[in-house]
PDB file of N, CA and C in Angstrom:
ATOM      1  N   UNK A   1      -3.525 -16.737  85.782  1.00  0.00           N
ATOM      2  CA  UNK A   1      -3.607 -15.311  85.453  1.00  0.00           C
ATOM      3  C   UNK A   1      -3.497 -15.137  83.947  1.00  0.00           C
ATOM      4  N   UNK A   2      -4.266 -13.902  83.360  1.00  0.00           N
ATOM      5  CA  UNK A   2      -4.269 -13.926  82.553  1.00  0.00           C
ATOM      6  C   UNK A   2      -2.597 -13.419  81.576  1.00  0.00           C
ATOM      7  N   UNK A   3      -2.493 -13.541  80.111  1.00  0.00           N
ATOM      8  CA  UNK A   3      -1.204 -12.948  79.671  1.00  0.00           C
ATOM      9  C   UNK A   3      -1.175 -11.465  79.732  1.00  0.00           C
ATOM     10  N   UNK A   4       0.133 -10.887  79.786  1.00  0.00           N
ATOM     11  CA  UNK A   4       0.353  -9.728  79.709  1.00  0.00           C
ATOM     12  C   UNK A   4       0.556  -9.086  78.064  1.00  0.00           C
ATOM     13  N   UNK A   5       0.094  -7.767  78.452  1.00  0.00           N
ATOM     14  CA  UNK A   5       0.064  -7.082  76.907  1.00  0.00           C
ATOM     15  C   UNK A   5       1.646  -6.640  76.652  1.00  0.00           C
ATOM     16  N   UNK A   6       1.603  -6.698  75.344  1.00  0.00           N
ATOM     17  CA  UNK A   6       3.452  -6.347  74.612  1.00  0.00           C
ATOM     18  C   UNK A   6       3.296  -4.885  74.553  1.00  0.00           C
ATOM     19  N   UNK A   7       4.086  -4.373  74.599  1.00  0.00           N
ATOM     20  CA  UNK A   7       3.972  -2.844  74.014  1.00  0.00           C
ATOM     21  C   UNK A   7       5.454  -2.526  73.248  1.00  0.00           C
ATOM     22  N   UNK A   8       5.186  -2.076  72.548  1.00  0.00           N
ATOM     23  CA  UNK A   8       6.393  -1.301  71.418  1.00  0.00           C
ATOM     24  C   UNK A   8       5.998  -0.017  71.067  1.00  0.00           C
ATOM     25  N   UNK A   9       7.468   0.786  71.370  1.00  0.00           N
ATOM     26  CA  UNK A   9       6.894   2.212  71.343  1.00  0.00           C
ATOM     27  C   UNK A   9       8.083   2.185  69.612  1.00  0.00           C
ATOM     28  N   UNK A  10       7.693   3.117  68.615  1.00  0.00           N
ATOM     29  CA  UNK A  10       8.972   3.343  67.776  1.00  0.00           C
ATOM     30  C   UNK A  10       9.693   4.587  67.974  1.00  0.00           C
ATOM     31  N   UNK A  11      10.695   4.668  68.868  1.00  0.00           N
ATOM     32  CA  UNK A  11      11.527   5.449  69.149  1.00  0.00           C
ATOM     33  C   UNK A  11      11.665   6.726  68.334  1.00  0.00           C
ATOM     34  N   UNK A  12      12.141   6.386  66.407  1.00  0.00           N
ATOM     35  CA  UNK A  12      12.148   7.056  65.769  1.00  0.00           C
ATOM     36  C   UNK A  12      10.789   7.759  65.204  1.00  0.00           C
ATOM     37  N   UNK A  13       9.661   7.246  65.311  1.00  0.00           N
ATOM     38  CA  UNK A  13       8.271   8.115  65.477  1.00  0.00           C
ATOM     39  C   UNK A  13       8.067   9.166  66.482  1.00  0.00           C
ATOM     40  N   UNK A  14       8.439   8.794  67.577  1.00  0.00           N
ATOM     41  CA  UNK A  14       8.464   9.592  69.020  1.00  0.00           C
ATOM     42  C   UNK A  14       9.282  11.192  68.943  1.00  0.00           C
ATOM     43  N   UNK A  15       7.927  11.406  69.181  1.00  0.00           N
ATOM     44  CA  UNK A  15       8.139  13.148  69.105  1.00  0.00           C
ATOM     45  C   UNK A  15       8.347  13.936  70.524  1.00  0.00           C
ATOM     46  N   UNK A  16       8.474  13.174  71.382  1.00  0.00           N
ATOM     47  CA  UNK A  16       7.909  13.135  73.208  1.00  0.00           C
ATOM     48  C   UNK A  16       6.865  14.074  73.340  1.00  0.00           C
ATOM     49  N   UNK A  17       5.676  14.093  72.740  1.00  0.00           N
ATOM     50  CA  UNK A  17       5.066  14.697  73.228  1.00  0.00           C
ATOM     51  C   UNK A  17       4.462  14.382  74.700  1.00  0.00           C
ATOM     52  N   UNK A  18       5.211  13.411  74.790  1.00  0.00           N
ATOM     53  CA  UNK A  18       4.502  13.230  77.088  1.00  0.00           C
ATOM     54  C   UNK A  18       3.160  12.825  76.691  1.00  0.00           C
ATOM     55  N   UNK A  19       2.166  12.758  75.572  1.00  0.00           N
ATOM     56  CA  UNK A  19       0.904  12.332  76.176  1.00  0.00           C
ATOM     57  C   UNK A  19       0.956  10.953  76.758  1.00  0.00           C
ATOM     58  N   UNK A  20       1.136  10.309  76.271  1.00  0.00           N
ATOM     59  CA  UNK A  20       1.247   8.530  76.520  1.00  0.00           C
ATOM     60  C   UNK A  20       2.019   9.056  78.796  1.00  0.00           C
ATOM     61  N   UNK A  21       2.605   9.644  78.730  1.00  0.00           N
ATOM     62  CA  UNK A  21       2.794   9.840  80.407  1.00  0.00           C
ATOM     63  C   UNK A  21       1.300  10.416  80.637  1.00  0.00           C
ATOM     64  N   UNK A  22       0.795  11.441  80.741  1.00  0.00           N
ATOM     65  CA  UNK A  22      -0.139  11.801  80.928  1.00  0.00           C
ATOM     66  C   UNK A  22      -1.777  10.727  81.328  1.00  0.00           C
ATOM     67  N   UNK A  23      -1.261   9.947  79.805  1.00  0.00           N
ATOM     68  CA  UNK A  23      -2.425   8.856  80.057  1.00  0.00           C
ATOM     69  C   UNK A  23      -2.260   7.804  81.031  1.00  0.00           C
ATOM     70  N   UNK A  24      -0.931   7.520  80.896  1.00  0.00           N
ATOM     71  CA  UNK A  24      -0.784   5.852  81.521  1.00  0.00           C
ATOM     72  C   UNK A  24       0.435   6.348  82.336  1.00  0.00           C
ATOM     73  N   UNK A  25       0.282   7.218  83.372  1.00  0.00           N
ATOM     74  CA  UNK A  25       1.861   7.591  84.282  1.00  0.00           C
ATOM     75  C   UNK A  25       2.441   5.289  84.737  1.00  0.00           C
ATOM     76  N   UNK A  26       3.382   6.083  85.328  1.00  0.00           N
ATOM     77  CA  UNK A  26       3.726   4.578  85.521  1.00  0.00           C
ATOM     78  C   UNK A  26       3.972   3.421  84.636  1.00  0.00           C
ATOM     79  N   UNK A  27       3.878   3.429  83.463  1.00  0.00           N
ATOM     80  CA  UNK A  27       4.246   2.803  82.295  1.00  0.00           C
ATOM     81  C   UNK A  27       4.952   3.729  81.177  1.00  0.00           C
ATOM     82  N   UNK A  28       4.780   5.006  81.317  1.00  0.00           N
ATOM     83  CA  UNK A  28       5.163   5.613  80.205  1.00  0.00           C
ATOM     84  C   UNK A  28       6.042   6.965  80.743  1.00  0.00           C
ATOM     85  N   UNK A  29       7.128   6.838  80.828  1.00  0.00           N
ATOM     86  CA  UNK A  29       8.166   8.068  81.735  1.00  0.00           C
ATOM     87  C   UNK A  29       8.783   8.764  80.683  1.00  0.00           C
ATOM     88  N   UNK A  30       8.862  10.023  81.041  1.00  0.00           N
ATOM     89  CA  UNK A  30       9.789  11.294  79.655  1.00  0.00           C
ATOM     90  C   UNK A  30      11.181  11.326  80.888  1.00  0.00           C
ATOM     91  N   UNK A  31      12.299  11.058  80.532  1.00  0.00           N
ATOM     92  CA  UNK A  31      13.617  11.599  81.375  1.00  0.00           C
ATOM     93  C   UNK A  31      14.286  12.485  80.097  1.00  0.00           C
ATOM     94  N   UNK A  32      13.835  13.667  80.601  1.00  0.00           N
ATOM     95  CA  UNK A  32      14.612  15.104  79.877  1.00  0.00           C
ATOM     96  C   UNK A  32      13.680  14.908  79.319  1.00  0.00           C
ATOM     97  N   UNK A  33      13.979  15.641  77.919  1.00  0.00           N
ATOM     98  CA  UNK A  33      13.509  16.166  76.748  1.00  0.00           C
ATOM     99  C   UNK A  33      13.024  15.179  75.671  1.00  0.00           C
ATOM    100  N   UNK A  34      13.929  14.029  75.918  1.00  0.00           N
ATOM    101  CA  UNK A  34      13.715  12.908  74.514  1.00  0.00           C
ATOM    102  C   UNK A  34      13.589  11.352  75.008  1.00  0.00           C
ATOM    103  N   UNK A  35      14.074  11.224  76.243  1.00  0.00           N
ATOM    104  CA  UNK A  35      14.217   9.588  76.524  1.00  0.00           C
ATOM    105  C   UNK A  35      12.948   8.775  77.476  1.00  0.00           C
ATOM    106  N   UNK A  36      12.306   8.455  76.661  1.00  0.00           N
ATOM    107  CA  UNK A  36      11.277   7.790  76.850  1.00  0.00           C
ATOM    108  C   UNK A  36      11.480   6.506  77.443  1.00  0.00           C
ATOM    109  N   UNK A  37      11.177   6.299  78.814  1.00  0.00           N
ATOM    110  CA  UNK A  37      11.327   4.812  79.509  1.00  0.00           C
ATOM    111  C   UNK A  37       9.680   4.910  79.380  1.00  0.00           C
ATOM    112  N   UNK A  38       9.450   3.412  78.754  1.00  0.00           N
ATOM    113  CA  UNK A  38       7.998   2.224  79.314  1.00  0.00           C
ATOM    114  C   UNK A  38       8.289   0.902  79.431  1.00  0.00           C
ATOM    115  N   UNK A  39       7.208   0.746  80.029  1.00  0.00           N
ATOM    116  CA  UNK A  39       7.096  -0.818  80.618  1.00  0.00           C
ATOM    117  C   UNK A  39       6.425  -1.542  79.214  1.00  0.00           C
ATOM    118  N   UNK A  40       7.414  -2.378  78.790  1.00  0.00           N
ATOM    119  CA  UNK A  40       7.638  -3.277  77.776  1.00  0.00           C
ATOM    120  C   UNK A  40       5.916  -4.300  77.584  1.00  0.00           C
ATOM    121  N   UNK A  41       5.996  -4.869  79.165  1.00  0.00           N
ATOM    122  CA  UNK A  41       5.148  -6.182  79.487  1.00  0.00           C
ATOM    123  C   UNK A  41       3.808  -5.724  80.101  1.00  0.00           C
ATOM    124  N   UNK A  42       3.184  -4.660  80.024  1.00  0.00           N
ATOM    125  CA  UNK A  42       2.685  -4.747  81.839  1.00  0.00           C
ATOM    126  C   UNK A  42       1.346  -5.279  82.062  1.00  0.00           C
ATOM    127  N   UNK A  43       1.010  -5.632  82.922  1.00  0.00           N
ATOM    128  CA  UNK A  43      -0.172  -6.489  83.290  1.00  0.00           C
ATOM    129  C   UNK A  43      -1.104  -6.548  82.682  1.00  0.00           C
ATOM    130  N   UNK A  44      -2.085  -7.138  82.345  1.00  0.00           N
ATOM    131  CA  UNK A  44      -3.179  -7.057  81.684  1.00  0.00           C
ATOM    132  C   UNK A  44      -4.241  -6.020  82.355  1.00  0.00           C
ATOM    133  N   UNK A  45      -3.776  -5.544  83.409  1.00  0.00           N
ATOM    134  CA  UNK A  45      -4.843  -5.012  84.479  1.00  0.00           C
ATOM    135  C   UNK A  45      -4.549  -3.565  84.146  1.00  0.00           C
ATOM    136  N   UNK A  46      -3.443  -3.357  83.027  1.00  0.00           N
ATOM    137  CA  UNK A  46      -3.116  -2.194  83.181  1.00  0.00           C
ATOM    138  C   UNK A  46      -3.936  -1.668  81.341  1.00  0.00           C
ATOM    139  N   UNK A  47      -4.143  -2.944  80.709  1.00  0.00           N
ATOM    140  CA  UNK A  47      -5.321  -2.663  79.427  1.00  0.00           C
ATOM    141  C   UNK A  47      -5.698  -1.224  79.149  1.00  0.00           C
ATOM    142  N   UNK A  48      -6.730  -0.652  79.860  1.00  0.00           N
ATOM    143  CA  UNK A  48      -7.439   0.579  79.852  1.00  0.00           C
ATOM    144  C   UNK A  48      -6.313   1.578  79.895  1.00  0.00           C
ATOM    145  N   UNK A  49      -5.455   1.676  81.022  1.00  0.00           N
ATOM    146  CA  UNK A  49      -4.511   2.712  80.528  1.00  0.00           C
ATOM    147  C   UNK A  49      -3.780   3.132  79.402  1.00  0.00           C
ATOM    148  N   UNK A  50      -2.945   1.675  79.401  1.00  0.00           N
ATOM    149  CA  UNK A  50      -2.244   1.632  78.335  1.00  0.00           C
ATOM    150  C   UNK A  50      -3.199   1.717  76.652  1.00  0.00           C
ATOM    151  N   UNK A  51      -4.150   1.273  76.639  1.00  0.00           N
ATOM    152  CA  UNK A  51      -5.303   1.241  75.208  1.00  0.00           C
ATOM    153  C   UNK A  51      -5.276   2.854  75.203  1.00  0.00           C
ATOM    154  N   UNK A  52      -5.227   3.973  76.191  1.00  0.00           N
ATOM    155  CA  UNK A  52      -5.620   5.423  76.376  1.00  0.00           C
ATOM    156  C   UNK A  52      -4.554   6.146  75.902  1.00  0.00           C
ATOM    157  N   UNK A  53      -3.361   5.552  76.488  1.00  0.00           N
ATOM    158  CA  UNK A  53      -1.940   6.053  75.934  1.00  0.00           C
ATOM    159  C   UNK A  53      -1.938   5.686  74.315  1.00  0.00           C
ATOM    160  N   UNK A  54      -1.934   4.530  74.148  1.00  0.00           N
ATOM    161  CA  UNK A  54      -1.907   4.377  72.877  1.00  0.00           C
ATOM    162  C   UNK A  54      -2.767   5.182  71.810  1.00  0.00           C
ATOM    163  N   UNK A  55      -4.047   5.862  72.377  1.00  0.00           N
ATOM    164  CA  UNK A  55      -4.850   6.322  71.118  1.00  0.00           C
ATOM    165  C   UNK A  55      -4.445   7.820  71.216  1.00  0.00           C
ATOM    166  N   UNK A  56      -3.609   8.279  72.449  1.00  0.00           N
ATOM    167  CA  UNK A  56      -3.496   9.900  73.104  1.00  0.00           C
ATOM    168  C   UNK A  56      -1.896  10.410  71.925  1.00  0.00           C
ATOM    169  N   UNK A  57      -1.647   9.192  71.940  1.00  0.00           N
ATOM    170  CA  UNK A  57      -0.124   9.661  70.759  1.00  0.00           C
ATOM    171  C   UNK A  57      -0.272  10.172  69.536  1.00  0.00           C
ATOM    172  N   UNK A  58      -0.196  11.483  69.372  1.00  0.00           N
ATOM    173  CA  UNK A  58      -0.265  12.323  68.377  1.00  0.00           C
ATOM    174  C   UNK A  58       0.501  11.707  66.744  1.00  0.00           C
ATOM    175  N   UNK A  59       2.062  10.954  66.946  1.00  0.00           N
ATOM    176  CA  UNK A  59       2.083  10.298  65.891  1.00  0.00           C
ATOM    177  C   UNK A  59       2.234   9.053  65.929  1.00  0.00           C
ATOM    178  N   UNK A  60       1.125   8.143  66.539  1.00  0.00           N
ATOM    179  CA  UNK A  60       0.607   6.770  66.263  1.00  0.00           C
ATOM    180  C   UNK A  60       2.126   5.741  66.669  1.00  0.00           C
ATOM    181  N   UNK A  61       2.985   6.433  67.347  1.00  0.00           N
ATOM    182  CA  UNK A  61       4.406   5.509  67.889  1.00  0.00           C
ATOM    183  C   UNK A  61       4.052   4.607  68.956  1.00  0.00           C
ATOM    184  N   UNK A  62       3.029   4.366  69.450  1.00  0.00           N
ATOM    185  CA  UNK A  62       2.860   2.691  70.308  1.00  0.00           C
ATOM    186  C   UNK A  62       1.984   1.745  70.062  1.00  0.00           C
ATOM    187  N   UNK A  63       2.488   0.501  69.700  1.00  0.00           N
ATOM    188  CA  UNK A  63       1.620  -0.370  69.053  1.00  0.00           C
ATOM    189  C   UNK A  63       1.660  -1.656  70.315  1.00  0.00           C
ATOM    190  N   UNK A  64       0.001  -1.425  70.434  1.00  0.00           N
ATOM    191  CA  UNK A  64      -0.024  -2.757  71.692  1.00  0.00           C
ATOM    192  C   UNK A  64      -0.354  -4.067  71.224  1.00  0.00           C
ATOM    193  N   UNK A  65       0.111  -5.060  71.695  1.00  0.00           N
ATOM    194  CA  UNK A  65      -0.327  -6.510  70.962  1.00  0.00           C
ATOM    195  C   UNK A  65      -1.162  -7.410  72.145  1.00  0.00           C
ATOM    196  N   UNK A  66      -2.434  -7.696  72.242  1.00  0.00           N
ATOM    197  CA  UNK A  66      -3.080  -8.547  73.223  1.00  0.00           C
ATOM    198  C   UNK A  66      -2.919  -9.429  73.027  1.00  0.00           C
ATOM    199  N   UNK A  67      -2.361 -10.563  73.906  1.00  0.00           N
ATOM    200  CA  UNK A  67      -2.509 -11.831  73.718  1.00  0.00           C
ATOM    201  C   UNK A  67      -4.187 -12.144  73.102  1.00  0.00           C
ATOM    202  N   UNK A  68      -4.729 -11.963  74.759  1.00  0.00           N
ATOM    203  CA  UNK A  68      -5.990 -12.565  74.815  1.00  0.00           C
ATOM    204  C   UNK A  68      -6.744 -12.130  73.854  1.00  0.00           C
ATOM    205  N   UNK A  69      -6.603 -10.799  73.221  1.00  0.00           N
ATOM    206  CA  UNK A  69      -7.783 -10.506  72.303  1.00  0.00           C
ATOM    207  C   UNK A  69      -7.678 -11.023  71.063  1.00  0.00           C
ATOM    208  N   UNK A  70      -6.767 -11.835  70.625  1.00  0.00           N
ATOM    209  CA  UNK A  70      -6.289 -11.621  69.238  1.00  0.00           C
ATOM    210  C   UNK A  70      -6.770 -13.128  68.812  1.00  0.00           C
ATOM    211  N   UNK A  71      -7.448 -12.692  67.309  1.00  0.00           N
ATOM    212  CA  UNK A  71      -8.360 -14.276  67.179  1.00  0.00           C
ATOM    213  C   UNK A  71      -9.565 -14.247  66.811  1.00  0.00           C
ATOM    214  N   UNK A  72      -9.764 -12.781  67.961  1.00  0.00           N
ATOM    215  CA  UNK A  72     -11.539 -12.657  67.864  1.00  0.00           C
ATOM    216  C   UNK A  72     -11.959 -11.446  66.651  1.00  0.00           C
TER     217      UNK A  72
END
């Protein structure tokens, strides 16, 4: 199987605007007002979502790292 993608959100960038939930539910959770739970690792299968969340964040707070893509 292939590697899984990294994700890093920067907490102190994070404005919660909820889009990144919106895009990628299931990886990207708002509890209340400010506390942002995501999935750190998640599958490679989950790519397209997570690539959607990442471009939907108003101030640029999640940076994804591909294994597989990186090189090319």
């Amino acid at each position: 199987s292939s590697p899984g993608l990294r994700v890093c959100v920067d907490l102190n960038l994070c404005q919660a605007y909820a889009q990144c939930c919106y895009a990628a539910p299931g990886h990207f959770v708002l509890h209340g007002r400010e506390a942002l739970f995501y999935d750190p690792a998640p599958s490679s299968s989950a790519r397209l979502a997570i690539e959607r969340a990442r471009v939907s964040c108003p101030v640029q707070a999640i940076r994804v790292e591909d294994p597989e893509r990186q090189g090319r």
